[in-house]
Protein backbone atom coordinates (compact mmCIF):
# COMPACT_ATOMS: atom_id res chain seq x y z
CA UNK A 1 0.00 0.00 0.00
CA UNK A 2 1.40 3.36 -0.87
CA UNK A 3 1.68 6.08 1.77
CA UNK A 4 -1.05 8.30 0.39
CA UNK A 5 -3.21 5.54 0.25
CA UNK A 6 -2.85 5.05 4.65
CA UNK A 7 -2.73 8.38 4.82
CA UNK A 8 -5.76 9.17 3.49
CA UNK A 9 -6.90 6.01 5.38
CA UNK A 10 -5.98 7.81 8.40
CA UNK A 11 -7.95 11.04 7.51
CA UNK A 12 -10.80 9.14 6.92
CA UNK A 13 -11.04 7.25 10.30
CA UNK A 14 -10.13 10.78 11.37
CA UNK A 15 -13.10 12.35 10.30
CA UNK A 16 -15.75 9.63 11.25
CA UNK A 17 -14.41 10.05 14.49
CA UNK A 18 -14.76 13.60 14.99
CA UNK A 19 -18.76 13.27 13.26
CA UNK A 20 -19.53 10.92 15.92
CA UNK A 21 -18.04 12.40 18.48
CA UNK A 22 -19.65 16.12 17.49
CA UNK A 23 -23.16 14.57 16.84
CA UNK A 24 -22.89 11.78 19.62
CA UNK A 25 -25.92 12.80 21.45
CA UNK A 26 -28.13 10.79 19.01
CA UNK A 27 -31.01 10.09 21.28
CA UNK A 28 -33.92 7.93 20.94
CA UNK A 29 -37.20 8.87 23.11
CA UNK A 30 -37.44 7.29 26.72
CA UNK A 31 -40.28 7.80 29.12
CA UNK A 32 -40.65 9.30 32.38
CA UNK A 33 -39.80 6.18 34.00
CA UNK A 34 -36.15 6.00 32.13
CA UNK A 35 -35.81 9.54 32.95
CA UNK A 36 -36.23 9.24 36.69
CA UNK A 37 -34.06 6.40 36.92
CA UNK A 38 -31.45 9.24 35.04
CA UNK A 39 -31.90 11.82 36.82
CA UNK A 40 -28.68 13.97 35.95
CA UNK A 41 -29.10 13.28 32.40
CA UNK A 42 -30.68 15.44 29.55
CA UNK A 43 -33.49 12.64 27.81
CA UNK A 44 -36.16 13.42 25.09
CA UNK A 45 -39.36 12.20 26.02
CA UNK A 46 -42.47 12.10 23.53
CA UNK A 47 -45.87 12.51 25.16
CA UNK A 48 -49.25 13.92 24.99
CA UNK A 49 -50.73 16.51 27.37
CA UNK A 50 -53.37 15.01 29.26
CA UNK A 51 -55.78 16.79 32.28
CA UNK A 52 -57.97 18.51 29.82
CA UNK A 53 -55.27 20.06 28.21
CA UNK A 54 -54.74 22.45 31.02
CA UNK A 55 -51.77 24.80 31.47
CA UNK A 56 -50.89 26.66 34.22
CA UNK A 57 -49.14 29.79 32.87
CA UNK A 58 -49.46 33.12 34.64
CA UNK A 59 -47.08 35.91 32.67
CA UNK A 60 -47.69 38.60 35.56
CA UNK A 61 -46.25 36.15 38.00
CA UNK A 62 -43.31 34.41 36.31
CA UNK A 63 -43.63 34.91 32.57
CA UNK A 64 -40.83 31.82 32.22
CA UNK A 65 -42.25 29.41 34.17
CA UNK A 66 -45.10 26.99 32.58
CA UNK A 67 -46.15 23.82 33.58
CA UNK A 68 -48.98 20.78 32.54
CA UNK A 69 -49.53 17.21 32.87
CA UNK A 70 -48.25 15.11 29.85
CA UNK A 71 -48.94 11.29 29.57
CA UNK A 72 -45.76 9.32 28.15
CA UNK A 73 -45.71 6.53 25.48
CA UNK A 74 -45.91 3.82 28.77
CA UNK A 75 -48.78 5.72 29.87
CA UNK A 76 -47.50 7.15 32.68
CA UNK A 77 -48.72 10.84 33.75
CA UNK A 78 -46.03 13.39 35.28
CA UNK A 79 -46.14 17.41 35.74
CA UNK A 80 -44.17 19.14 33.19
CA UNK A 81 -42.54 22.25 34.02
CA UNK A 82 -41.09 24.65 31.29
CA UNK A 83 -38.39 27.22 32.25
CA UNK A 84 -39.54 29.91 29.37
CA UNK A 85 -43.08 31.59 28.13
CA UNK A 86 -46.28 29.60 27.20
CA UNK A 87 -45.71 27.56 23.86
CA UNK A 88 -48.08 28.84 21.10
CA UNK A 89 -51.08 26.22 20.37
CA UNK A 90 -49.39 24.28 22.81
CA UNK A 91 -53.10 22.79 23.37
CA UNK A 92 -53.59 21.81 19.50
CA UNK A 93 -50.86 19.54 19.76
CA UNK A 94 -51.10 15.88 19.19
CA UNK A 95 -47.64 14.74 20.00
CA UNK A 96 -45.07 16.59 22.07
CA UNK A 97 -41.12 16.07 22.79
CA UNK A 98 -39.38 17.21 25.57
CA UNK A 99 -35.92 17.31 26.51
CA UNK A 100 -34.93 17.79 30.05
CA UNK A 101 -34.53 15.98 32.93
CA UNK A 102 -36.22 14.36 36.35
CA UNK A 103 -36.33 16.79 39.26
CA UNK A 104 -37.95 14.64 41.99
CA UNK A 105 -41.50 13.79 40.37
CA UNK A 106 -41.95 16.22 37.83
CA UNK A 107 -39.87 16.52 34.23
CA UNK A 108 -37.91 20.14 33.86
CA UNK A 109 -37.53 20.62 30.33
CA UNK A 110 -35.79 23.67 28.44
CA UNK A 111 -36.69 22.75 25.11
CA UNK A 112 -39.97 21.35 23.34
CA UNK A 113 -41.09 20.33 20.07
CA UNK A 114 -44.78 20.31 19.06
CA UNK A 115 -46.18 17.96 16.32
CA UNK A 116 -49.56 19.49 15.45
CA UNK A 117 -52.39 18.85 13.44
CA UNK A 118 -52.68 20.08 9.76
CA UNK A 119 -55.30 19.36 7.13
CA UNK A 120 -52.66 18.21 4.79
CA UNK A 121 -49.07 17.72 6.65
CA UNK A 122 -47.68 17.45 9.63
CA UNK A 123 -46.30 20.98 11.18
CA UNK A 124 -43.34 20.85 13.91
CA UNK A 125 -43.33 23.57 15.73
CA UNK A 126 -40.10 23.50 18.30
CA UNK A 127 -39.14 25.99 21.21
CA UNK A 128 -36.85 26.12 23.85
CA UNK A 129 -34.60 28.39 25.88
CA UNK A 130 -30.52 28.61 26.09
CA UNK A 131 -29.82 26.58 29.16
């Protein structure tokens, strides 16, 4: 084998090893039950907001702090707080992930990602705050 040959062999282990090492957070969805049994690490979990869809959000007394019950894909039910404003149509969602993490028995997430209905395609809508 000729030396450009290895070396480019070399560049191109190189490189796959910095792409998985840049985009090595490729995570799957867990539930609420993985997540508390993690508790210091950052999960996506995939739900749907369940209690009649309520939200408590009051902007005149912390306008980043929102929270609501969301069901997992296990079926288990857990408050939901949001460090950041209200999500827009957050109610007309049919799916929603989350990534946070467990804080004794409710999920703190700092980013969210709506799938809502449309009459002819599914819209994401995602939000989330620089923590």
């Amino acid at each position: 084998m000729k030396k450009t040959h290895i070396a480019l062999l070399i560049l191109v282990a190189a490189a796959v090893c910095l792409i998985v090492v840049m985009f090595g957070d490729f995570s799957t969805y867990e539930t609420f039950g993985t997540a508390a049994q993690n508790p210091e690490k950052q999960l996506y979990v995939i739900g749907v907001l369940e209690g009649d869809r309520k939200i408590q959000y009051d902007p005149q007394i912390d306008p980043n702090h929102c929270s609501f019950m969301v069901k997992d894909k296990s079926g288990e039910v857990r408050k939901v707080i949001f460090n950041g404003e209200k999500p827009r149509d957050i109610e007309k969602s049919e799916q929603i992930v989350m990534r946070g993490k467990m804080e004794g028995d409710a999920f703190r997430c700092n980013q969210i990602q709506m799938k809502c209905p449309s009459k002819y395609k599914n819209d994401q809508i995602a939000t989330g705050n620089a923590s």
